[in-house]
N, C-alpha and C. Protein backbone atom coordinates (compact mmCIF):
# COMPACT_ATOMS: atom_id res chain seq x y z
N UNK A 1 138.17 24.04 138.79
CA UNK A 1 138.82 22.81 139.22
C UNK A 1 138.27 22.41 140.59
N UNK A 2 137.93 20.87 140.94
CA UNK A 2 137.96 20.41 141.91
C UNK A 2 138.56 21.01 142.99
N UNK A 3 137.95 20.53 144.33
CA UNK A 3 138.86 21.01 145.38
C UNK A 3 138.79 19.86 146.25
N UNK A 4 140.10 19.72 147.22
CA UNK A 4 139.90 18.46 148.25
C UNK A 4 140.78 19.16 149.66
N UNK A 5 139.94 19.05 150.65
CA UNK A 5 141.26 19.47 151.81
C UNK A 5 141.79 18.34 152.41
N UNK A 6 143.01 18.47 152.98
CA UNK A 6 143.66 17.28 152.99
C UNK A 6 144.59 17.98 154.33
N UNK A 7 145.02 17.43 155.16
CA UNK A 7 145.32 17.54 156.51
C UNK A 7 146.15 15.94 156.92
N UNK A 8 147.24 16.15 157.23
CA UNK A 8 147.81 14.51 157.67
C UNK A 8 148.44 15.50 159.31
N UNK A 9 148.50 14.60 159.99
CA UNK A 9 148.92 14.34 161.43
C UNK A 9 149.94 13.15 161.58
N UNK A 10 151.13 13.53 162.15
CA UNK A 10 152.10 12.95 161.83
C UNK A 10 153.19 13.23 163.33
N UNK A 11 153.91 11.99 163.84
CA UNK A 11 154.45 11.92 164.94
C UNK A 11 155.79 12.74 164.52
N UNK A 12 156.58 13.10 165.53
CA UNK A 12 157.26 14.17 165.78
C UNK A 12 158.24 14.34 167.39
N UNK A 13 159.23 14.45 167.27
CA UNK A 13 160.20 14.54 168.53
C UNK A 13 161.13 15.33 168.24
N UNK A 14 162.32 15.08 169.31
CA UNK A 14 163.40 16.18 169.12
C UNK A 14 164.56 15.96 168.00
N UNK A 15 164.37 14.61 167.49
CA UNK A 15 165.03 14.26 166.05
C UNK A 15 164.48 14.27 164.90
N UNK A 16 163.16 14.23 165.37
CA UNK A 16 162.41 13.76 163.91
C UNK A 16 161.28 14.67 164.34
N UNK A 17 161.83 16.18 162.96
CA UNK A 17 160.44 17.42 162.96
C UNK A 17 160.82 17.83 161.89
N UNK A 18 159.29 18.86 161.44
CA UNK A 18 159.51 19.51 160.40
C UNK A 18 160.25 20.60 160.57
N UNK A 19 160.26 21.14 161.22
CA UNK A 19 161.03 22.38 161.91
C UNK A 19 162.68 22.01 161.97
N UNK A 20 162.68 20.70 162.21
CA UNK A 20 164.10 21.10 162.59
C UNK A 20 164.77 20.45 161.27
N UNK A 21 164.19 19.00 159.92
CA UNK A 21 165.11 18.45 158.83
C UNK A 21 164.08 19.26 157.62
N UNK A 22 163.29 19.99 157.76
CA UNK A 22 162.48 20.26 156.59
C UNK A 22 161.44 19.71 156.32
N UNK A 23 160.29 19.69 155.08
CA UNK A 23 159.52 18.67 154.94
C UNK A 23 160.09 17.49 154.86
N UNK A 24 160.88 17.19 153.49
CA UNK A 24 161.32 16.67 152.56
C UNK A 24 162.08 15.84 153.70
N UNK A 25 162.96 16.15 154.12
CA UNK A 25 163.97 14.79 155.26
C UNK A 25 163.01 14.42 156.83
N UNK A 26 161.80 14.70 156.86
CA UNK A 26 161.28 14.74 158.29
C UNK A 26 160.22 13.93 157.53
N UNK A 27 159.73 13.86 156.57
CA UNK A 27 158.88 12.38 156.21
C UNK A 27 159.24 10.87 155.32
N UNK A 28 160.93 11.30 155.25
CA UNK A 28 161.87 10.38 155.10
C UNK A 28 162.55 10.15 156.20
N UNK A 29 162.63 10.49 157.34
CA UNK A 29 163.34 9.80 158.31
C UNK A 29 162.83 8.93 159.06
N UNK A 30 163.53 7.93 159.45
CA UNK A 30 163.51 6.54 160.00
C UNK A 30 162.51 6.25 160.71
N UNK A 31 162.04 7.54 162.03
CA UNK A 31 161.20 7.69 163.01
C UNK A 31 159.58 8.28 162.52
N UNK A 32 159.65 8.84 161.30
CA UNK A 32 158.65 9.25 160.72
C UNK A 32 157.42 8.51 160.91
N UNK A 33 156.26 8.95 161.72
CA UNK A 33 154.70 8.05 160.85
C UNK A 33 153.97 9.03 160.84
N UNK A 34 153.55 8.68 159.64
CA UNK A 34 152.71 9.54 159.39
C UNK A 34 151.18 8.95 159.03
N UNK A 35 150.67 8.74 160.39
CA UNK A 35 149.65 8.09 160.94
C UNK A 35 147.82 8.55 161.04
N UNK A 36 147.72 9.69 160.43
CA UNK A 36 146.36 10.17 160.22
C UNK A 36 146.30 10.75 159.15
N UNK A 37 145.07 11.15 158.27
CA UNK A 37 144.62 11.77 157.28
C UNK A 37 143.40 12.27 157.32
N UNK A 38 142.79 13.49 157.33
CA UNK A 38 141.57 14.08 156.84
C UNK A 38 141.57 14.46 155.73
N UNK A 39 140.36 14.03 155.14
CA UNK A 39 140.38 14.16 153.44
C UNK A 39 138.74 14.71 153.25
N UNK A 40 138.29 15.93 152.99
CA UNK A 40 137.56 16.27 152.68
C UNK A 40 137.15 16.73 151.39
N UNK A 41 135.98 16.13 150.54
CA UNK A 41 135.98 16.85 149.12
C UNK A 41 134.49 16.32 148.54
N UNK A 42 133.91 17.00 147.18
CA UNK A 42 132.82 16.39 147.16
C UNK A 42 133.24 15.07 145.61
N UNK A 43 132.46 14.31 145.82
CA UNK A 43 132.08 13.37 144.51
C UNK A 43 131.49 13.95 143.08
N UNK A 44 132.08 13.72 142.44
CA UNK A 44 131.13 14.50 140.99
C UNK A 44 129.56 14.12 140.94
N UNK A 45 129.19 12.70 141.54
CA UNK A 45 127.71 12.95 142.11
C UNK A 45 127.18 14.06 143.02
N UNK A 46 128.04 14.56 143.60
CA UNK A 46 127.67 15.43 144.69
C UNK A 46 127.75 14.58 145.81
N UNK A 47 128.11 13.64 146.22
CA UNK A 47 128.09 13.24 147.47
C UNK A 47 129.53 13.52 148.12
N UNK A 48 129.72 13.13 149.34
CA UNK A 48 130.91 13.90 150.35
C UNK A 48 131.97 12.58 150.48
N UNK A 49 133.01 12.94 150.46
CA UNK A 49 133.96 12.29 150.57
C UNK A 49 134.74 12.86 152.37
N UNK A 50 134.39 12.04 153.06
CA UNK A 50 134.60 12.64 154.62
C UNK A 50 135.23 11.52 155.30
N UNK A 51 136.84 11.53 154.94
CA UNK A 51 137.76 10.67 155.40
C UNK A 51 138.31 11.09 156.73
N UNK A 52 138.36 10.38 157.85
CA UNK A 52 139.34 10.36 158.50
C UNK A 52 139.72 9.11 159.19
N UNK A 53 141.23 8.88 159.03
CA UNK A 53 141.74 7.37 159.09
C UNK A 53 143.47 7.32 159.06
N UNK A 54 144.04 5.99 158.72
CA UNK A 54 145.43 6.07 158.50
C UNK A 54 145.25 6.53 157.11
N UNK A 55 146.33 7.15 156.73
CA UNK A 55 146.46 7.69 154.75
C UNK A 55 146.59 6.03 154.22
N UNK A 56 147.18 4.92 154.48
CA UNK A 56 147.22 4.14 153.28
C UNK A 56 145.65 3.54 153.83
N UNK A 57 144.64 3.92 154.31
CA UNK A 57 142.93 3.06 154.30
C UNK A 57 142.52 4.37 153.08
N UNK A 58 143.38 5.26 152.79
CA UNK A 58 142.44 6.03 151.82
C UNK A 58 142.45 5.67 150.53
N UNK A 59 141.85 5.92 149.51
CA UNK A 59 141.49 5.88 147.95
C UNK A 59 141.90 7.27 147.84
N UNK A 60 143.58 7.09 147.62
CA UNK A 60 143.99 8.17 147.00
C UNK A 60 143.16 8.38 145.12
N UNK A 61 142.87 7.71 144.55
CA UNK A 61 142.37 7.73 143.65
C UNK A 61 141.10 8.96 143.70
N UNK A 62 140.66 9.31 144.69
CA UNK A 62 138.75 9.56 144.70
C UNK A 62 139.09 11.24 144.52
N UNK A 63 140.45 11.96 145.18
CA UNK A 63 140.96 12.99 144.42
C UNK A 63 141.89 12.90 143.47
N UNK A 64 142.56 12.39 142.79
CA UNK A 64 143.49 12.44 142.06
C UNK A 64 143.13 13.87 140.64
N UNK A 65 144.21 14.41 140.64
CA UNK A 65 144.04 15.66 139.70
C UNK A 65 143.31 16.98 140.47
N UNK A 66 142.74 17.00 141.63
CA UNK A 66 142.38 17.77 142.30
C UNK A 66 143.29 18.55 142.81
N UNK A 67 143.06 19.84 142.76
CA UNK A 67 143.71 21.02 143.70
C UNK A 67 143.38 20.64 145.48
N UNK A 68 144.35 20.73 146.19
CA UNK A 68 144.56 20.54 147.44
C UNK A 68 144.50 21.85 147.96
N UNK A 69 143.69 22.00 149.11
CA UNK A 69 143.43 22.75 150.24
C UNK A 69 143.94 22.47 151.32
N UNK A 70 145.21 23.09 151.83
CA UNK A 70 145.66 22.99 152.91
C UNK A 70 146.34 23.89 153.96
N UNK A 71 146.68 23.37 155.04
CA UNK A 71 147.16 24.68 155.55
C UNK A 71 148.56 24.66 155.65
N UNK A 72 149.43 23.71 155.69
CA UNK A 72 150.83 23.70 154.96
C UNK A 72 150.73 23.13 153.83
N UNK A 73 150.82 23.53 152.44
CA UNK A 73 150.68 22.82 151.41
C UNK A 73 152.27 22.25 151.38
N UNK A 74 153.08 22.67 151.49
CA UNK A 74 154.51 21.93 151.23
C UNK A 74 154.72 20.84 152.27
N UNK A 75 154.21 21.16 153.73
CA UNK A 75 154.27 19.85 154.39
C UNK A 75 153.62 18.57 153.54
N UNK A 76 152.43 18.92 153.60
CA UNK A 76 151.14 18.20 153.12
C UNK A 76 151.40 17.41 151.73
N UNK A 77 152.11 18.15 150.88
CA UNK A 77 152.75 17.33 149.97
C UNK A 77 154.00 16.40 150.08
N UNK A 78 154.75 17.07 150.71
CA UNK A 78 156.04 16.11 151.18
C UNK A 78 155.65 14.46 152.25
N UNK A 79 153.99 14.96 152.70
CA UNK A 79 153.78 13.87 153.23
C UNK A 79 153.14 13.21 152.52
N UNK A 80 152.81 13.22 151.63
CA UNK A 80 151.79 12.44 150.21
C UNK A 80 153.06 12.05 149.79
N UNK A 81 154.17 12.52 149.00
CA UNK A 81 154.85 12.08 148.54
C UNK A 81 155.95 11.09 149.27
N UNK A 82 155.86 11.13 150.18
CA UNK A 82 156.58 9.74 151.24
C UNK A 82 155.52 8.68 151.08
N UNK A 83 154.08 9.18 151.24
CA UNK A 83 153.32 7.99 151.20
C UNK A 83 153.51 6.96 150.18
N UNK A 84 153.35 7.49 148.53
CA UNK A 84 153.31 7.04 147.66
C UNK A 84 154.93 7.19 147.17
């Protein structure tokens, strides 16, 4: 299977963290942005997919069905899944 690493950067204070509501309520809360994305992976041509930007300038499409590489995967998803 494919692979894609995926990394979001995301604002954060003393109300609004992962640490303190979880993934799941800290990229649903009010104060939430979740304002960067690195998206690394290759193209079935072989060429490189070497994103970095806001997440909605990406083509979530260019991984779709791909296994994710990350280093919090439960953050990392909870922040995909706020996105979309």
């Amino acid at each position: 299977m494919a692979a894609a690493i995926v990394d979001f950067e995301s604002f954060y204070n003393d109300h609004c963290s992962v640490k303190k509501l979880g993934p799941w309520a800290y990229a649903n809360h009010p104060e939430f942005d979740n304002y960067l994305v690195t998206v690394f992976a290759k193209n079935k041509d072989g060429t490189l997919i070497d994103f970095i930007g806001h997440p909605s300038e990406f083509d979530w499409k260019l991984i779709d069905g791909r296994r994710w590489l990350a280093h919090n995967a439960p953050f990392e998803g909870a922040l995909y899944d706020a996105l979309v």
